[in-house]
C-alpha atoms as a PDB file:
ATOM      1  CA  UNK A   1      47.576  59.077 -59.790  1.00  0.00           C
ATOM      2  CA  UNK A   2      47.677  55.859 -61.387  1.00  0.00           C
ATOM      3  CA  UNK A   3      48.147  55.559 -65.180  1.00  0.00           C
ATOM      4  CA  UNK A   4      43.969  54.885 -65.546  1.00  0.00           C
ATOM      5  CA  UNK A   5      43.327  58.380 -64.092  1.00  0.00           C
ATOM      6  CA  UNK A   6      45.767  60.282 -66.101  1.00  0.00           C
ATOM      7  CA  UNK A   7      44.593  62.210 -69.175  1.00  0.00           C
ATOM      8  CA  UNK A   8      44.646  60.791 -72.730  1.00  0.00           C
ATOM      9  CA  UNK A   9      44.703  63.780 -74.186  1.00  0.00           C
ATOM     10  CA  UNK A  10      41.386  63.532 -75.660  1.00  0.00           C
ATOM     11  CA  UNK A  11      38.652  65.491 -74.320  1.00  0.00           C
ATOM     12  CA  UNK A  12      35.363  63.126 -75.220  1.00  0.00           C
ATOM     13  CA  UNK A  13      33.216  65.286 -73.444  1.00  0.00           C
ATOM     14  CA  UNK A  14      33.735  68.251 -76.139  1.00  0.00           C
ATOM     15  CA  UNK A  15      33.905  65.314 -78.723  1.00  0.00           C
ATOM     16  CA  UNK A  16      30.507  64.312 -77.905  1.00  0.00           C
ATOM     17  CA  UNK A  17      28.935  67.922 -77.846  1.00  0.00           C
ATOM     18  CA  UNK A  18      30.646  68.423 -81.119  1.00  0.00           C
ATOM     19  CA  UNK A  19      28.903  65.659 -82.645  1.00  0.00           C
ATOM     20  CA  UNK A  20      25.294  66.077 -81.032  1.00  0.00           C
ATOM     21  CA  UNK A  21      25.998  69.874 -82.559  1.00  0.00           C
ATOM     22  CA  UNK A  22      26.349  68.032 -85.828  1.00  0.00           C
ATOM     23  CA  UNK A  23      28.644  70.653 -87.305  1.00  0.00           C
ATOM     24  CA  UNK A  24      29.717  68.175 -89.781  1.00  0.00           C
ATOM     25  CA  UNK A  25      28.319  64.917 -91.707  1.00  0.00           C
ATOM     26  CA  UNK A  26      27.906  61.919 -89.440  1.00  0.00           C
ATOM     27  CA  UNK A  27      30.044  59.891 -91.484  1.00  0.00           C
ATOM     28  CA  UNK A  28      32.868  62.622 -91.193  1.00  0.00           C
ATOM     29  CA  UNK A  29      32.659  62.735 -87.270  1.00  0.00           C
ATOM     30  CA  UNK A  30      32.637  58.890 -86.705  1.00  0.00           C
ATOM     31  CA  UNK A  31      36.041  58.193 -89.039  1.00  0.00           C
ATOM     32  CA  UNK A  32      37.051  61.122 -87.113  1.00  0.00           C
ATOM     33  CA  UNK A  33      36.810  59.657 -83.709  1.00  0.00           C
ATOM     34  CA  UNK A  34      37.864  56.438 -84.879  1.00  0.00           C
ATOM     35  CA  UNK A  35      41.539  58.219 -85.695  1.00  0.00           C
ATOM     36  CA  UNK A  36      41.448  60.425 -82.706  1.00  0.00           C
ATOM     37  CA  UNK A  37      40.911  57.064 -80.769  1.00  0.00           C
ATOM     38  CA  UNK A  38      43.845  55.096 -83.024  1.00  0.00           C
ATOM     39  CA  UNK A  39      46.033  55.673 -80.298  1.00  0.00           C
ATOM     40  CA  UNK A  40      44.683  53.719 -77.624  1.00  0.00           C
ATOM     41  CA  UNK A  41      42.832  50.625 -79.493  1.00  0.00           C
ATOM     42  CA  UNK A  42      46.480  48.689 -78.157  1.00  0.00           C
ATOM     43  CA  UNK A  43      46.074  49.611 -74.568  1.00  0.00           C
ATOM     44  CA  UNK A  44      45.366  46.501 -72.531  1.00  0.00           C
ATOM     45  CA  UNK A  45      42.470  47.059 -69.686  1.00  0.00           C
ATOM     46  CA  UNK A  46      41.265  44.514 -67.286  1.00  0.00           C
ATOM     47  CA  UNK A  47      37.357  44.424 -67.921  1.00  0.00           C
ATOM     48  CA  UNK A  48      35.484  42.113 -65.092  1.00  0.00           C
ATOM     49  CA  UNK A  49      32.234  41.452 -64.517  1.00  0.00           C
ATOM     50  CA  UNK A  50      30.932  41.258 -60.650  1.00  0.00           C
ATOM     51  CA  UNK A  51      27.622  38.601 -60.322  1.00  0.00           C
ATOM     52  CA  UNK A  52      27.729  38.650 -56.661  1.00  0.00           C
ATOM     53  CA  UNK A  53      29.943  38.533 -53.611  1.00  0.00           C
ATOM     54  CA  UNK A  54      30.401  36.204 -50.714  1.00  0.00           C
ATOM     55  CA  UNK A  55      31.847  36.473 -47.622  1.00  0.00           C
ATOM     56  CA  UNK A  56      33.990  33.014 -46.141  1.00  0.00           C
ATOM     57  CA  UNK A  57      35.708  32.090 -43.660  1.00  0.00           C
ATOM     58  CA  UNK A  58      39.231  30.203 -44.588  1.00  0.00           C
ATOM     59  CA  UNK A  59      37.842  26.741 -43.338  1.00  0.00           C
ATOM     60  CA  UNK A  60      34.705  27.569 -44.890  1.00  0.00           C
ATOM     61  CA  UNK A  61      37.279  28.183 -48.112  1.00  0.00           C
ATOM     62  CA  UNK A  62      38.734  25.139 -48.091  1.00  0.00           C
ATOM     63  CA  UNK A  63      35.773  23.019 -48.157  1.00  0.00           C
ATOM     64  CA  UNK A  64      34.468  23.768 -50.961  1.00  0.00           C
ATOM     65  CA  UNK A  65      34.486  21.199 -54.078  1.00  0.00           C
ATOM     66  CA  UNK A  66      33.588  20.982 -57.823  1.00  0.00           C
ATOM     67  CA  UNK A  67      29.438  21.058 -57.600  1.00  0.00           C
ATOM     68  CA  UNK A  68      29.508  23.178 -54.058  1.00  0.00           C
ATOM     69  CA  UNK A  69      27.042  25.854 -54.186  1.00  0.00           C
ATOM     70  CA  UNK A  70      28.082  29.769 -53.096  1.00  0.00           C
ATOM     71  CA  UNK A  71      25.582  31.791 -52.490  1.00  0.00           C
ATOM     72  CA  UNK A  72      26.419  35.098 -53.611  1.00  0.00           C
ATOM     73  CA  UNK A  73      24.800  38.756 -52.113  1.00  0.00           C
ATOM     74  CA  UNK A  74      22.670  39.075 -55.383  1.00  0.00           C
ATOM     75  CA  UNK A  75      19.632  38.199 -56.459  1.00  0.00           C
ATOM     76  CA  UNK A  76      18.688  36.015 -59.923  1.00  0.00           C
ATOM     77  CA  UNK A  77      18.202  38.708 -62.415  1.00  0.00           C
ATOM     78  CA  UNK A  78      19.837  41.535 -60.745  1.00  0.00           C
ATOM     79  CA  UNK A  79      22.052  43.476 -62.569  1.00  0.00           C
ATOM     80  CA  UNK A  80      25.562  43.216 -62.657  1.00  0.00           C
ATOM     81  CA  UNK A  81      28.495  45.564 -62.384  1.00  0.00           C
ATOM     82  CA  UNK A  82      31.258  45.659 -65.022  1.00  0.00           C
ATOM     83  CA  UNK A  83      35.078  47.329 -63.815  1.00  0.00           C
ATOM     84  CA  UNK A  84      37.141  48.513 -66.357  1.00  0.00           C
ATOM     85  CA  UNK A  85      40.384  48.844 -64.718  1.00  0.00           C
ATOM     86  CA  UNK A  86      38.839  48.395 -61.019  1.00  0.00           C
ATOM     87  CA  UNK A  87      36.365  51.080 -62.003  1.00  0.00           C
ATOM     88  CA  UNK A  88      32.464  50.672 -62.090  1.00  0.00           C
ATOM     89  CA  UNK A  89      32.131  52.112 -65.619  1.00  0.00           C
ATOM     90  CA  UNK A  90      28.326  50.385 -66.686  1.00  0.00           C
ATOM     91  CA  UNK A  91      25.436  47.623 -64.877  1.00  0.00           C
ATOM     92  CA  UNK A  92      24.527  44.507 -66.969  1.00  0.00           C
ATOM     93  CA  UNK A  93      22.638  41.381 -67.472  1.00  0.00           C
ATOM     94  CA  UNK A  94      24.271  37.856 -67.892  1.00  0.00           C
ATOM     95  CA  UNK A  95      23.271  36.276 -71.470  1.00  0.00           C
ATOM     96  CA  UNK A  96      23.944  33.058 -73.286  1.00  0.00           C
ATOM     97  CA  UNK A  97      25.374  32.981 -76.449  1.00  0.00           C
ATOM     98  CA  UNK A  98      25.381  29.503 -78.352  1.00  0.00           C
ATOM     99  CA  UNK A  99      27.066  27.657 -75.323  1.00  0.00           C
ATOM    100  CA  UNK A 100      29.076  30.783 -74.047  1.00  0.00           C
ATOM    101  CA  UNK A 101      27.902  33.074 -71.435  1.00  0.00           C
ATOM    102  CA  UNK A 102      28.194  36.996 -72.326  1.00  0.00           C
ATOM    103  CA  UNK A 103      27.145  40.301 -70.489  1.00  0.00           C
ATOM    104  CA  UNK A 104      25.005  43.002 -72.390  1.00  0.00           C
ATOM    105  CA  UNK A 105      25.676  46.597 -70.843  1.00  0.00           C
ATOM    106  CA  UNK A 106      22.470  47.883 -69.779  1.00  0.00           C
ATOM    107  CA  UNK A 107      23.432  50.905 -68.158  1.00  0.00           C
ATOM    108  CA  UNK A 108      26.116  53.292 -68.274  1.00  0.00           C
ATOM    109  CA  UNK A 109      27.546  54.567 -64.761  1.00  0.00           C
ATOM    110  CA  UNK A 110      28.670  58.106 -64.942  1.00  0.00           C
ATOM    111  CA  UNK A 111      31.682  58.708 -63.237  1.00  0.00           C
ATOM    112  CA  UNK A 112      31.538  61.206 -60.219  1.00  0.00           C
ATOM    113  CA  UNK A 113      35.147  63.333 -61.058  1.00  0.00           C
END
């Protein structure tokens, strides 16, 4: 087990079903989750965002230059997946921002555990 698939400690699914319940004010239950979250705002995760894949041979690798084109396994406007930790956790879309790029979840993946 690595440390991404041990326990927190928190049990969100209760949480959740607590709060759709609404046994208390909604203002109550959100600064509540906020503290019973405090604990891991500090933990680092590795968040990526997968637009397509390609497969290369090393020659193939080497070749390539500023300006080279890859074409990836994915179509334009397909949606992307997003790892948290090397774990599909949602599916997105690739936006612009000003002159950034950005990804907007459009999908949450439910895990299968």
């Amino acid at each position: 087990m690595t440390p991404a698939d041990e326990p927190s400690g928190i049990d969100l699914e209760s949480h959740v079903a607590e709060r759709r319940r609404g046994e208390e004010g909604e203002d109550q239950a959100i600064t509540r989750s906020a503290a019973e979250l405090e604990a891991v705002f500090d933990v680092p995760v590795r968040v990526s965002a997968i637009l397509g894949r390609a497969r290369l041979g090393v020659s193939d690798l080497l070749q390539l230059a500023p300006g080279s084109v890859l074409e990836l396994d994915r179509k334009v406007g397909e949606a992307i997946d997003i790892y948290v930790n090397d774990r599909l956790v949602a599916r997105g879309e690739v936006v612009l921002v000003e002159d950034k790029l950005g990804v907007t979840m459009t999908e949450i993946v439910k895990s299968e555990r």
